[in-house]
C-alpha atoms as a PDB file:
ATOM      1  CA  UNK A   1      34.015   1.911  43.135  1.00  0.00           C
ATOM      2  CA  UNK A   2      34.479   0.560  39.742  1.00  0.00           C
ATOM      3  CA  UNK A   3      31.483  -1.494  40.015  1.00  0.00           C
ATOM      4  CA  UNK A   4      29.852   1.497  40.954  1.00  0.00           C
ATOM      5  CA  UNK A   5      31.552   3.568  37.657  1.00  0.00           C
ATOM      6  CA  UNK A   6      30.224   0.887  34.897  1.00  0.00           C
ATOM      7  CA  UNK A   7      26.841   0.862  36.439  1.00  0.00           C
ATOM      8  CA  UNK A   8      26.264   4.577  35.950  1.00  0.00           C
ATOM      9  CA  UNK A   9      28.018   4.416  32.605  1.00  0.00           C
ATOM     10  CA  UNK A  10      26.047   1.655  30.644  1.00  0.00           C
ATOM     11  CA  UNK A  11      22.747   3.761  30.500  1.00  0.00           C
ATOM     12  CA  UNK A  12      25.058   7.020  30.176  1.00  0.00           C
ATOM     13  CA  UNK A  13      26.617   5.297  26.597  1.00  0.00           C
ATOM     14  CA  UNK A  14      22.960   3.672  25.916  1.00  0.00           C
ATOM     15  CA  UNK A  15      21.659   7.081  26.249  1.00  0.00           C
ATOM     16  CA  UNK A  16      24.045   8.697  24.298  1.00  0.00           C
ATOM     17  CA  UNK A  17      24.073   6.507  21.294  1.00  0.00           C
ATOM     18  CA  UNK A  18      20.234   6.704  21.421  1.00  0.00           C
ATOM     19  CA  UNK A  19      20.294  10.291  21.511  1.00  0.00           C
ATOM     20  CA  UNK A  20      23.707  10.523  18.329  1.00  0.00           C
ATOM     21  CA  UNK A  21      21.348   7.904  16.105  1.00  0.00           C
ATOM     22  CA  UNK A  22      18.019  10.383  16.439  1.00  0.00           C
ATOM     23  CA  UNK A  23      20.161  13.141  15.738  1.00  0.00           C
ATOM     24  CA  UNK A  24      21.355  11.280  12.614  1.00  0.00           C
ATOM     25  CA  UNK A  25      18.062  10.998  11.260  1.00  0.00           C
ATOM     26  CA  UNK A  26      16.551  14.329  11.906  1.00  0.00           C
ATOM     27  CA  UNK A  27      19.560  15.366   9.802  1.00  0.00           C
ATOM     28  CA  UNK A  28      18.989  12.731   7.466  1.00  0.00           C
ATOM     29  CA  UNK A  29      15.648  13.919   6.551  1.00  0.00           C
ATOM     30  CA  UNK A  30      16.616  17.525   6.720  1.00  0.00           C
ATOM     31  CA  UNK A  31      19.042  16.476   4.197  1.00  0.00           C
ATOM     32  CA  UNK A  32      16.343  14.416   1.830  1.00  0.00           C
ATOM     33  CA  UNK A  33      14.123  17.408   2.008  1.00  0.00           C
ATOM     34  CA  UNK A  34      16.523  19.920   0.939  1.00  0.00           C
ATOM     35  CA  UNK A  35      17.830  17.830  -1.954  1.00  0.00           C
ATOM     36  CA  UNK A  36      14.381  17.221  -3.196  1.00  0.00           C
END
Protein backbone atom coordinates (compact mmCIF):
# COMPACT_ATOMS: atom_id res chain seq x y z
CA UNK A 1 0.00 0.00 0.00
CA UNK A 2 2.85 2.23 0.66
CA UNK A 3 4.69 0.93 -2.20
CA UNK A 4 1.77 1.63 -4.06
CA UNK A 5 1.55 5.54 -2.40
CA UNK A 6 5.35 6.53 -3.46
CA UNK A 7 4.83 5.17 -6.88
CA UNK A 8 1.94 7.48 -7.68
CA UNK A 9 3.66 10.29 -5.82
CA UNK A 10 7.17 10.55 -7.54
CA UNK A 11 5.68 11.73 -10.97
CA UNK A 12 2.88 13.69 -8.87
CA UNK A 13 6.07 15.90 -7.09
CA UNK A 14 8.07 15.62 -10.61
CA UNK A 15 5.08 17.07 -12.14
CA UNK A 16 4.51 19.59 -9.81
CA UNK A 17 7.92 21.05 -9.54
CA UNK A 18 7.96 21.02 -13.39
CA UNK A 19 4.84 22.77 -13.56
CA UNK A 20 6.01 25.65 -10.08
CA UNK A 21 9.57 26.21 -12.19
CA UNK A 22 7.51 27.17 -15.68
CA UNK A 23 5.35 29.19 -13.71
CA UNK A 24 8.45 30.93 -12.30
CA UNK A 25 9.62 31.93 -15.52
CA UNK A 26 6.55 33.07 -17.27
CA UNK A 27 6.51 35.43 -14.27
CA UNK A 28 10.00 36.09 -14.59
CA UNK A 29 9.70 37.45 -17.97
CA UNK A 30 6.45 39.16 -17.25
CA UNK A 31 8.46 40.81 -14.68
CA UNK A 32 11.63 41.77 -17.17
CA UNK A 33 9.13 43.13 -19.58
CA UNK A 34 7.35 45.35 -17.32
CA UNK A 35 10.52 46.78 -15.79
CA UNK A 36 11.93 47.51 -19.15
Amino acid sequence: MILCNFMYLGPILFIIKEVSKFIGTTFNFHFIFESK
